[in-house]
C-alpha atoms as a PDB file:
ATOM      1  CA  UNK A   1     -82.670  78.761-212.712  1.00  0.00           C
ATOM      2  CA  UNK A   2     -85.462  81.446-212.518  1.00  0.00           C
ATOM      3  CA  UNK A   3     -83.336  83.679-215.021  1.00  0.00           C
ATOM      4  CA  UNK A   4     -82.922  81.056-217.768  1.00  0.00           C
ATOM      5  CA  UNK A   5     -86.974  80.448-217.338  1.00  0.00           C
ATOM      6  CA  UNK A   6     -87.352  84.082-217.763  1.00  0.00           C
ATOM      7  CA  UNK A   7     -85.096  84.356-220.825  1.00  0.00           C
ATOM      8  CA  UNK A   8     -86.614  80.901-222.635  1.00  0.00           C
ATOM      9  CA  UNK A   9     -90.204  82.422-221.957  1.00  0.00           C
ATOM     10  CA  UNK A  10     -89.237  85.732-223.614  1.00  0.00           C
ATOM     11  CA  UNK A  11     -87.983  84.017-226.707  1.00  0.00           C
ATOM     12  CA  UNK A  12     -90.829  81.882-227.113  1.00  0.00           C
ATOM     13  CA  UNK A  13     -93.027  85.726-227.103  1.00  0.00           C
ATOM     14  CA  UNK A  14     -90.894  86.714-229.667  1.00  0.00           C
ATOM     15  CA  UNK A  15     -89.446  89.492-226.968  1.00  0.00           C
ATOM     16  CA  UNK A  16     -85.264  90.273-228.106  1.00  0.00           C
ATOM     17  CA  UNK A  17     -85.400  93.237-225.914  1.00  0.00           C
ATOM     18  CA  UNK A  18     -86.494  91.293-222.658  1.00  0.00           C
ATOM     19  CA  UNK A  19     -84.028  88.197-224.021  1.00  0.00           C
ATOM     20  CA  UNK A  20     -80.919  91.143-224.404  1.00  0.00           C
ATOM     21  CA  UNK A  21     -81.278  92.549-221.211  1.00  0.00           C
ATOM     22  CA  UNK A  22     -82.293  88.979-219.052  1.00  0.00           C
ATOM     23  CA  UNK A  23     -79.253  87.883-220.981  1.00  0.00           C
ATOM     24  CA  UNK A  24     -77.061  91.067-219.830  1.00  0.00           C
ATOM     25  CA  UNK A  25     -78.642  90.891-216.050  1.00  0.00           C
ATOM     26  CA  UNK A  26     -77.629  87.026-215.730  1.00  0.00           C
ATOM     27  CA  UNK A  27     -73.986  87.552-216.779  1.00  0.00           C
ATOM     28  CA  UNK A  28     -73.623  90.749-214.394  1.00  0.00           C
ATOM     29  CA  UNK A  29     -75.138  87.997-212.115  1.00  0.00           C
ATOM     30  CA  UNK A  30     -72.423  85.575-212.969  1.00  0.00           C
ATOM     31  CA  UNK A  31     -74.467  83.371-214.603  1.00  0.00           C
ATOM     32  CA  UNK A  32     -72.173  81.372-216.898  1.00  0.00           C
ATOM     33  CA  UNK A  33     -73.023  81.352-220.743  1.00  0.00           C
ATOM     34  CA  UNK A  34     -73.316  78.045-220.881  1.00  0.00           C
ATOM     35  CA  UNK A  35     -76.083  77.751-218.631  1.00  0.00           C
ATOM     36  CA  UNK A  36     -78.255  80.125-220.348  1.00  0.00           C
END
C-alpha cells in the first residue's frame, strides 16, 4: 500500500511530522492500524 511505503520511507529520514500526518491521512482513509 502506497501510504504504508510513504510512512516507512519517512521514518527511515528521521521525518515524525510526515510519519504523524501519513499516519492521520491513512486512518481518515480507513486504513486499519494494523496494516500500517
Amino acid at each position: 500500500m502506497e501510504v504504508v511505503n510513504e510512512i516507512s520511507r519517512a521514518l527511515q529520514l528521521g521525518d515524525l511530522n510526515t510519519v504523524q500526518k501519513k499516519i492521520k491521512e491513512a486512518l481518515e482513509e480507513g486504513v486499519s492500524a494494523e496494516t500500517i
